[in-house]
PDB file of N, CA and C in Angstrom:
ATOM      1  N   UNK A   1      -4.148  17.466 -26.778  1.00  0.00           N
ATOM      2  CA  UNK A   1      -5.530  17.169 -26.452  1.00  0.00           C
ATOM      3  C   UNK A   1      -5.756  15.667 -26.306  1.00  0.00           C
ATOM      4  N   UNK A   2      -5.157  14.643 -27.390  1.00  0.00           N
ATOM      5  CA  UNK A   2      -5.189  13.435 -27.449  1.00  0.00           C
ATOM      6  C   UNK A   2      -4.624  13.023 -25.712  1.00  0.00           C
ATOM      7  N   UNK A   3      -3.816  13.088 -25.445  1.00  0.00           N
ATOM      8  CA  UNK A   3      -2.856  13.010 -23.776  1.00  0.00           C
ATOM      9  C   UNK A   3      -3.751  13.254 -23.093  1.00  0.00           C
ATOM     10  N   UNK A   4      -4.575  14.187 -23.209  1.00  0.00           N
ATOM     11  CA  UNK A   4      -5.685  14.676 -21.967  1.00  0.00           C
ATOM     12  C   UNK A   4      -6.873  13.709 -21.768  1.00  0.00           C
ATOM     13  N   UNK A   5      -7.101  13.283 -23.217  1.00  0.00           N
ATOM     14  CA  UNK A   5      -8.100  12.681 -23.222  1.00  0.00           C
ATOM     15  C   UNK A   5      -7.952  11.449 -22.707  1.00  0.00           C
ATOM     16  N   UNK A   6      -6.874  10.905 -22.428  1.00  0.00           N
ATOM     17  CA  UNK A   6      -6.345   9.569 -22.246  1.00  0.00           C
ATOM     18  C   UNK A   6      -6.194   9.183 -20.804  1.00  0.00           C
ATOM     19  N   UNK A   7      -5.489  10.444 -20.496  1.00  0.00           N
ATOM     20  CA  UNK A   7      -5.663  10.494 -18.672  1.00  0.00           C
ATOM     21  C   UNK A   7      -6.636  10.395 -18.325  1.00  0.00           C
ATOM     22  N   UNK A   8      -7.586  11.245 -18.655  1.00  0.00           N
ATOM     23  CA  UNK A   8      -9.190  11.302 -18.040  1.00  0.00           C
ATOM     24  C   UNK A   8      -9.979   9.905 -18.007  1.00  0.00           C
ATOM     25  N   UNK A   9      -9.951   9.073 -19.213  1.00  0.00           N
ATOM     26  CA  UNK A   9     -10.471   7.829 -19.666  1.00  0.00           C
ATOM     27  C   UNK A   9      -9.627   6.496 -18.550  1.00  0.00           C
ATOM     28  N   UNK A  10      -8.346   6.898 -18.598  1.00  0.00           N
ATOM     29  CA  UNK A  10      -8.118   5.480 -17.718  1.00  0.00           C
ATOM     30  C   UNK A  10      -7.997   5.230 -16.364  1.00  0.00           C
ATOM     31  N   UNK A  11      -8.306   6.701 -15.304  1.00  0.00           N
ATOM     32  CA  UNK A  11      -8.509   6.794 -14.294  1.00  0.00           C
ATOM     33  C   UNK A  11      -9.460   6.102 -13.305  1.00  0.00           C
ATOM     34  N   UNK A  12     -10.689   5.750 -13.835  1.00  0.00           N
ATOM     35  CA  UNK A  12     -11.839   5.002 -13.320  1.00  0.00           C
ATOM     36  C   UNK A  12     -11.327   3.128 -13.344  1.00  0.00           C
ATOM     37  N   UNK A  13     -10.503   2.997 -14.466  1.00  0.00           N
ATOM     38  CA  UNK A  13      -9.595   1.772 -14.779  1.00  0.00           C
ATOM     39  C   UNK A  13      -8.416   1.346 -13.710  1.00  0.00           C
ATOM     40  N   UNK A  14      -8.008   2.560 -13.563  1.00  0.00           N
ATOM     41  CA  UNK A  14      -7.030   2.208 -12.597  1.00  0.00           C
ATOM     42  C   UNK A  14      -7.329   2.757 -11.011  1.00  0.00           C
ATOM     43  N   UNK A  15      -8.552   3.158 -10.563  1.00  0.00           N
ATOM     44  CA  UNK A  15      -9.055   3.436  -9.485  1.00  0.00           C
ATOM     45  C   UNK A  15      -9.545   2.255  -8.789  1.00  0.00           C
ATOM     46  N   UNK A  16     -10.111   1.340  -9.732  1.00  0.00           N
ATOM     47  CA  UNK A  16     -10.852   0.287  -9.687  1.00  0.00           C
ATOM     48  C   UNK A  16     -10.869  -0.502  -8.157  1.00  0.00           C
ATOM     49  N   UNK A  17     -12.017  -0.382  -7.350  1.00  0.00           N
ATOM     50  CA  UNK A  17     -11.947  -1.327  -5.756  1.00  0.00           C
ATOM     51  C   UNK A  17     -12.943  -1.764  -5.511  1.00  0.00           C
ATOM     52  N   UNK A  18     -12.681  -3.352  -5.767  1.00  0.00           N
ATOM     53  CA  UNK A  18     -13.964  -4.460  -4.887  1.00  0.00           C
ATOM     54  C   UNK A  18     -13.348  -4.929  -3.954  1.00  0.00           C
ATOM     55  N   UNK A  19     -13.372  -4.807  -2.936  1.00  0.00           N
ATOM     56  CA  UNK A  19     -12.555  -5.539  -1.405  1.00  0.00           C
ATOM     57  C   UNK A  19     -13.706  -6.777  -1.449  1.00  0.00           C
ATOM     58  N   UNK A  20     -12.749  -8.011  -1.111  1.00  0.00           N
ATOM     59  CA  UNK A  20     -13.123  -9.494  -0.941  1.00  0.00           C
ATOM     60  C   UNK A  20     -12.808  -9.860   0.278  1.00  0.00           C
ATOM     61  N   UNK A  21     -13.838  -9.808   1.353  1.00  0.00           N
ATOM     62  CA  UNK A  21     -13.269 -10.432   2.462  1.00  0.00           C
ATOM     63  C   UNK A  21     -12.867 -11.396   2.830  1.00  0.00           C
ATOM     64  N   UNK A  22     -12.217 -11.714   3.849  1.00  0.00           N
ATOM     65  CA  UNK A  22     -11.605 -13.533   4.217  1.00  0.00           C
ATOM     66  C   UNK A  22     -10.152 -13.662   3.436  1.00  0.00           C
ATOM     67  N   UNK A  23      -9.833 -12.547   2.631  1.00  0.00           N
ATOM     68  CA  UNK A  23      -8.478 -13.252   1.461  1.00  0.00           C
ATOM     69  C   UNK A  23      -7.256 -12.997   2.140  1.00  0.00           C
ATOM     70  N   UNK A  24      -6.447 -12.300   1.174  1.00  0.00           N
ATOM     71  CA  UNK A  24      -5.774 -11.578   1.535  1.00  0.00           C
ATOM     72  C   UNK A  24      -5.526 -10.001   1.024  1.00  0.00           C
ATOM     73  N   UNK A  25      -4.813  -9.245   2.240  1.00  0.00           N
ATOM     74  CA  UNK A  25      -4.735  -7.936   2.108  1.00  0.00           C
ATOM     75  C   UNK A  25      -3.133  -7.664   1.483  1.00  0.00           C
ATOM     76  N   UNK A  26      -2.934  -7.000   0.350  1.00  0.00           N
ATOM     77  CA  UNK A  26      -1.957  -6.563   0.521  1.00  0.00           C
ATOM     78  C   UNK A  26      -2.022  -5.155  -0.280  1.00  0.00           C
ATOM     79  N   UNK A  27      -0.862  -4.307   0.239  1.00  0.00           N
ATOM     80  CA  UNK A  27      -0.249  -2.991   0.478  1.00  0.00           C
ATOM     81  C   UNK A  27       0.836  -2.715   0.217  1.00  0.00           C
ATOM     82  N   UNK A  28       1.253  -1.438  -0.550  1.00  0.00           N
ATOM     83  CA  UNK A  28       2.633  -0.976  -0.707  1.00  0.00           C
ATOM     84  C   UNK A  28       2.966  -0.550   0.405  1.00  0.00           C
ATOM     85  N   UNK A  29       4.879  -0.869   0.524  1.00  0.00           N
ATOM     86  CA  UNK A  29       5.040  -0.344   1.560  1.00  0.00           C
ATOM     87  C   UNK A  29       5.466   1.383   1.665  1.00  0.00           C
ATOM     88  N   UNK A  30       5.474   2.121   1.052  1.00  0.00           N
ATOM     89  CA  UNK A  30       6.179   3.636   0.419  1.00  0.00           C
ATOM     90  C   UNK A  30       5.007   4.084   0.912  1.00  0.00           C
ATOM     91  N   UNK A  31       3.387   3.655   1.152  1.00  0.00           N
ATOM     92  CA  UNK A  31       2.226   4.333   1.527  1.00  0.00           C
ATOM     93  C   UNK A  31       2.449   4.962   2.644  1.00  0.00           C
ATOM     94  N   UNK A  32       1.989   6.412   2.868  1.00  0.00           N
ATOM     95  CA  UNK A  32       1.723   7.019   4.044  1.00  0.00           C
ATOM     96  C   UNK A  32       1.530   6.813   5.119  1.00  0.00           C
ATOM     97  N   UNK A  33       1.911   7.662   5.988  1.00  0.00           N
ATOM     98  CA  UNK A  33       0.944   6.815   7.477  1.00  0.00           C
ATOM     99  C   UNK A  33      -0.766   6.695   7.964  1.00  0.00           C
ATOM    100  N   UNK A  34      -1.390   7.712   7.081  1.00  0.00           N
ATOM    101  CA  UNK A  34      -2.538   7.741   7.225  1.00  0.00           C
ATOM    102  C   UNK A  34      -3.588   6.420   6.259  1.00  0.00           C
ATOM    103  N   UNK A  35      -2.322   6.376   5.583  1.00  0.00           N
ATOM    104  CA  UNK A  35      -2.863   5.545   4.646  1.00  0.00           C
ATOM    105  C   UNK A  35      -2.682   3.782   5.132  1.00  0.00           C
ATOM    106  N   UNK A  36      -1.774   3.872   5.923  1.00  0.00           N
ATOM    107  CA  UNK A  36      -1.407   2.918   6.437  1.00  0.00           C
ATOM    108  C   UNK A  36      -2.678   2.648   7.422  1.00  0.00           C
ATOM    109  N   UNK A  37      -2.522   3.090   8.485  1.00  0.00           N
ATOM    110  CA  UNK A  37      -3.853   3.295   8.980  1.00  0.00           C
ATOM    111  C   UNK A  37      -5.573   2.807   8.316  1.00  0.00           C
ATOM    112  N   UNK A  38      -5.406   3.157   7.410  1.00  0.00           N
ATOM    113  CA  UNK A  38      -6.479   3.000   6.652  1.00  0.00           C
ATOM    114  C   UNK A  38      -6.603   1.461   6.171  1.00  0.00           C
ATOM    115  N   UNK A  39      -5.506   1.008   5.926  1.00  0.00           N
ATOM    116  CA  UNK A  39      -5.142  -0.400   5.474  1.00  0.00           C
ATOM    117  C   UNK A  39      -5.364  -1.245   7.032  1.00  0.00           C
ATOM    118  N   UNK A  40      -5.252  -1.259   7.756  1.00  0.00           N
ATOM    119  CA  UNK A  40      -5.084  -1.548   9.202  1.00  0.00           C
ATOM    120  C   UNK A  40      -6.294  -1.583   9.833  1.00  0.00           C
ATOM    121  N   UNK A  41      -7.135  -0.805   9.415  1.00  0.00           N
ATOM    122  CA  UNK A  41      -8.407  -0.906   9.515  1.00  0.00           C
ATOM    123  C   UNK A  41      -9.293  -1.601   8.862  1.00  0.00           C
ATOM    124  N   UNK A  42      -8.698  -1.746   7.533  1.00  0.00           N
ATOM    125  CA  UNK A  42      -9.701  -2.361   6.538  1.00  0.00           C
ATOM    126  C   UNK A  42      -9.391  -4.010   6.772  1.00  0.00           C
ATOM    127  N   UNK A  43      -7.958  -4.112   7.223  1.00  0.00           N
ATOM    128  CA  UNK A  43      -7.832  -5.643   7.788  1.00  0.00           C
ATOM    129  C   UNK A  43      -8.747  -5.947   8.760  1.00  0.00           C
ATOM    130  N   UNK A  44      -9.064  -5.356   9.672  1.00  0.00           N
ATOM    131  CA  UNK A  44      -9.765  -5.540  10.698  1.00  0.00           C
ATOM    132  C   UNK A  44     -11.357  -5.810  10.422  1.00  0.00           C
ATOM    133  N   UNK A  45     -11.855  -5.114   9.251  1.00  0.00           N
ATOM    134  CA  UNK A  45     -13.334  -4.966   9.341  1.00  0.00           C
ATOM    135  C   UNK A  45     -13.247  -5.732   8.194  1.00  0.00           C
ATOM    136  N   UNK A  46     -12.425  -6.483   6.960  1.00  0.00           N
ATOM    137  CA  UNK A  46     -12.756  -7.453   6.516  1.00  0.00           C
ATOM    138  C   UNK A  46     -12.653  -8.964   6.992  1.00  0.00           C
ATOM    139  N   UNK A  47     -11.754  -9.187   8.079  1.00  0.00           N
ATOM    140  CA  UNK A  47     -11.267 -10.317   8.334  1.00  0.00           C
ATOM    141  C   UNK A  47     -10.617 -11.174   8.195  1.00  0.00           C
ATOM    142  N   UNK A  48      -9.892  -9.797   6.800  1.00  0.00           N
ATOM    143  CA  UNK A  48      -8.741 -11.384   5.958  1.00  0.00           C
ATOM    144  C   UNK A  48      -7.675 -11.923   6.971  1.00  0.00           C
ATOM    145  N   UNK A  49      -7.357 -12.937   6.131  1.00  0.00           N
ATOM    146  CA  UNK A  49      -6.401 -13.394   6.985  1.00  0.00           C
ATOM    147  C   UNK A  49      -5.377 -13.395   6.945  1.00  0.00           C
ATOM    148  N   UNK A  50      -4.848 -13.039   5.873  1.00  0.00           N
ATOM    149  CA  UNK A  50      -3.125 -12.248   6.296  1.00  0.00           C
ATOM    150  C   UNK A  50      -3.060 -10.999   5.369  1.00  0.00           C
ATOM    151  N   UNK A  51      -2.279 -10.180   5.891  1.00  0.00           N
ATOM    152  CA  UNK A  51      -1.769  -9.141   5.304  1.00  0.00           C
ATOM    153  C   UNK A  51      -0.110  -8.904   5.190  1.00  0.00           C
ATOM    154  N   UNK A  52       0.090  -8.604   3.728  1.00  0.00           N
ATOM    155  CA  UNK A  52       1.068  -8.691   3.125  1.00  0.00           C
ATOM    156  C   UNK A  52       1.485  -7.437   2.854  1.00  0.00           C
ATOM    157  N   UNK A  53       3.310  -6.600   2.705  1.00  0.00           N
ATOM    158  CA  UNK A  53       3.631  -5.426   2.344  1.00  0.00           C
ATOM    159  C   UNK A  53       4.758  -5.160   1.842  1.00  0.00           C
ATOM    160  N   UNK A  54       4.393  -5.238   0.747  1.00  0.00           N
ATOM    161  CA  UNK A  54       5.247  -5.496  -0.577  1.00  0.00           C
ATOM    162  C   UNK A  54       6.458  -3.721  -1.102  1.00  0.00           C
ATOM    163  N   UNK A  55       6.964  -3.736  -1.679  1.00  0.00           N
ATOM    164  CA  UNK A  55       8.396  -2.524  -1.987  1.00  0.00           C
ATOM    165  C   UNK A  55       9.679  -3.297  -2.437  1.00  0.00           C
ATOM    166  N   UNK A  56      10.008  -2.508  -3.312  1.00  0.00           N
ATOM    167  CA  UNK A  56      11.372  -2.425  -3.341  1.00  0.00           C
ATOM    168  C   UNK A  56      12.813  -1.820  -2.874  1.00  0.00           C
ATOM    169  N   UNK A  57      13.541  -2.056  -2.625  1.00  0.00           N
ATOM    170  CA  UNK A  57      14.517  -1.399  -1.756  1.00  0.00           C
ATOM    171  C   UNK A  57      14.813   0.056  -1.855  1.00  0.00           C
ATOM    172  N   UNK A  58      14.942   0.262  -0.567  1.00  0.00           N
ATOM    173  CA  UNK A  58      15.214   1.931  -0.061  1.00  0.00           C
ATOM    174  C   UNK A  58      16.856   1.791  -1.154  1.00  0.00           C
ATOM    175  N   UNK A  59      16.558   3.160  -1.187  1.00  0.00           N
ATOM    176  CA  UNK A  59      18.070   3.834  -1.450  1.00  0.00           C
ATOM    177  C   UNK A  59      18.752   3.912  -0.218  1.00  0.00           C
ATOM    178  N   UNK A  60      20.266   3.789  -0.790  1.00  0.00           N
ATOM    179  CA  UNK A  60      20.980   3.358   0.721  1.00  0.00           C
ATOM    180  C   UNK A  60      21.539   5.101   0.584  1.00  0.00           C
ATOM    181  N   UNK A  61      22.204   4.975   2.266  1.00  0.00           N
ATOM    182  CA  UNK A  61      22.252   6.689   2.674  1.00  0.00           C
ATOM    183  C   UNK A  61      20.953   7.477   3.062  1.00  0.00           C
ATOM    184  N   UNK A  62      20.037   6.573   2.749  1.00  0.00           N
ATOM    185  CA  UNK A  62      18.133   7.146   3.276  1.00  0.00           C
ATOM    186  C   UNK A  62      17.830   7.493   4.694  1.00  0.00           C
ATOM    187  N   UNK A  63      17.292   8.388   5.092  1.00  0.00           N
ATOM    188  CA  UNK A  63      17.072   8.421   6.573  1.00  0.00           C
ATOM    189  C   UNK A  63      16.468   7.363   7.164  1.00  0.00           C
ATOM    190  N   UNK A  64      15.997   6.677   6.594  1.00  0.00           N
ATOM    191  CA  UNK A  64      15.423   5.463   6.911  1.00  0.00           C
ATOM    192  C   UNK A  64      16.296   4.137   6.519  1.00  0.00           C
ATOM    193  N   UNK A  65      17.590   4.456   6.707  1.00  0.00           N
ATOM    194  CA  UNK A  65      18.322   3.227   6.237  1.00  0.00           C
ATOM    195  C   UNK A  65      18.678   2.091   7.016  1.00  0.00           C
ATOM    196  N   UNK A  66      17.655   2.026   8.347  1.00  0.00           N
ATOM    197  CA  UNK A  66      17.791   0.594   9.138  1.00  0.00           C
ATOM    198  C   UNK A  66      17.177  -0.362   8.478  1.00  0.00           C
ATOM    199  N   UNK A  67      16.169   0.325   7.342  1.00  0.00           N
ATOM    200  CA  UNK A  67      15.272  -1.125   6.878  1.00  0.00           C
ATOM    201  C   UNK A  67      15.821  -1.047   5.206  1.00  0.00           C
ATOM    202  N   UNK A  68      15.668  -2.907   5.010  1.00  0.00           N
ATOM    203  CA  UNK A  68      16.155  -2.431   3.290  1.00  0.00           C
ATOM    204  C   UNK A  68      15.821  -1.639   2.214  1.00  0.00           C
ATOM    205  N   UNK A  69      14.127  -2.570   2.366  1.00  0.00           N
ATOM    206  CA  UNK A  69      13.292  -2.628   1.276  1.00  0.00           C
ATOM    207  C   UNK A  69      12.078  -1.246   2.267  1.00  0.00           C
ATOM    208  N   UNK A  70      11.110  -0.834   1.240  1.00  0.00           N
ATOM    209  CA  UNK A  70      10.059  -0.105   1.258  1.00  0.00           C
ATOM    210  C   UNK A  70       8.942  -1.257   2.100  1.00  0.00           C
ATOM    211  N   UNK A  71       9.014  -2.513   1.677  1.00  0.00           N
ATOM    212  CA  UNK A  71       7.908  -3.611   2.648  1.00  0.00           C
ATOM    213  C   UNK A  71       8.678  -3.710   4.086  1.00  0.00           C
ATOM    214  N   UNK A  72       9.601  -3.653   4.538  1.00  0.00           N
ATOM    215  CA  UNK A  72      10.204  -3.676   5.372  1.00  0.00           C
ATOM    216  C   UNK A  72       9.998  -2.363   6.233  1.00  0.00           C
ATOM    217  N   UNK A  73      10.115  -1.692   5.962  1.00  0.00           N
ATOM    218  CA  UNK A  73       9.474   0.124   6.598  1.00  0.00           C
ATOM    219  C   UNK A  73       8.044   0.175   6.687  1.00  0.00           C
ATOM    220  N   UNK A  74       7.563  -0.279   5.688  1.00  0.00           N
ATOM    221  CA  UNK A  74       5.896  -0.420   5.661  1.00  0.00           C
ATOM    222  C   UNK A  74       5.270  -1.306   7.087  1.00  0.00           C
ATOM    223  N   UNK A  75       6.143  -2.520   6.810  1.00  0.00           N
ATOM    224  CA  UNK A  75       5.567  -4.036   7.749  1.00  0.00           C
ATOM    225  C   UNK A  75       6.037  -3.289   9.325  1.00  0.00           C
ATOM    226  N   UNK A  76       7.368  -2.118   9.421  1.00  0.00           N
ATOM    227  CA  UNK A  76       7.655  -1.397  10.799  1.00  0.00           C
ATOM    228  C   UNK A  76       6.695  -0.505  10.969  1.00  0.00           C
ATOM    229  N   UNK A  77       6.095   0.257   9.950  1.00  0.00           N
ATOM    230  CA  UNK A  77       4.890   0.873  10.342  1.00  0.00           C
ATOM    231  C   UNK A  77       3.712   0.635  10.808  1.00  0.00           C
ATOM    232  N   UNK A  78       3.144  -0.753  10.069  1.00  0.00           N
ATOM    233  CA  UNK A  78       2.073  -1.363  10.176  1.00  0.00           C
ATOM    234  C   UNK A  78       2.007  -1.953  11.842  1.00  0.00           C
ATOM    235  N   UNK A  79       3.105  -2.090  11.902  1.00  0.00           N
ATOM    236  CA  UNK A  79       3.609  -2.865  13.899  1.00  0.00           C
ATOM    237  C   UNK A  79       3.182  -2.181  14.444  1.00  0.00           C
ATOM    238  N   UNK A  80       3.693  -0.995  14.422  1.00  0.00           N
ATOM    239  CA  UNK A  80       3.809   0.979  15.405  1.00  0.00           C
ATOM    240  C   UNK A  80       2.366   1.192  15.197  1.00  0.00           C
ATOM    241  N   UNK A  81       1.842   1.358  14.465  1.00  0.00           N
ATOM    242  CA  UNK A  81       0.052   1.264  14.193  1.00  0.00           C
ATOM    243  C   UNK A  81      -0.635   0.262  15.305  1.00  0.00           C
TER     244      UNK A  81
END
């Protein structure tokens, strides 16, 4: 019960979003494509001025093993967008 109660309580904590326009944007790169999208947009209608896409490296043997890292697949997605 204690576990349950704990999840429930720190969700609003870790949901937490004030977007600051003019800054910077940054994004995991492992995010979806829709989600990507979504990020791509929100660059656009805040105005920041750079956007950044951060990961740590793919596992090698990955179907995706032309790119190293997860920001690297992300930053190829964000292009293709």
């Amino acid at each position: 019960m204690i576990r349950f109660v704990g999840v429930r309580t720190v969700q609003p904590f870790l949901a937490f979003n004030a977007p600051v326009s003019g800054g910077l944007l940054v994004v995991e790169g492992w995010m979806p494509d829709f989600a990507m999208k979504e990020a791509v947009a929100e660059f656009g209608r805040n105005h920041d001025s750079s956007l950044f896409v951060t990961g740590g490296p793919l596992s090698f043997g990955a179907p995706l093993s032309e790119y190293r890292t997860y920001a690297e697949l992300g930053a190829a997605t964000i292009a293709k967008l």
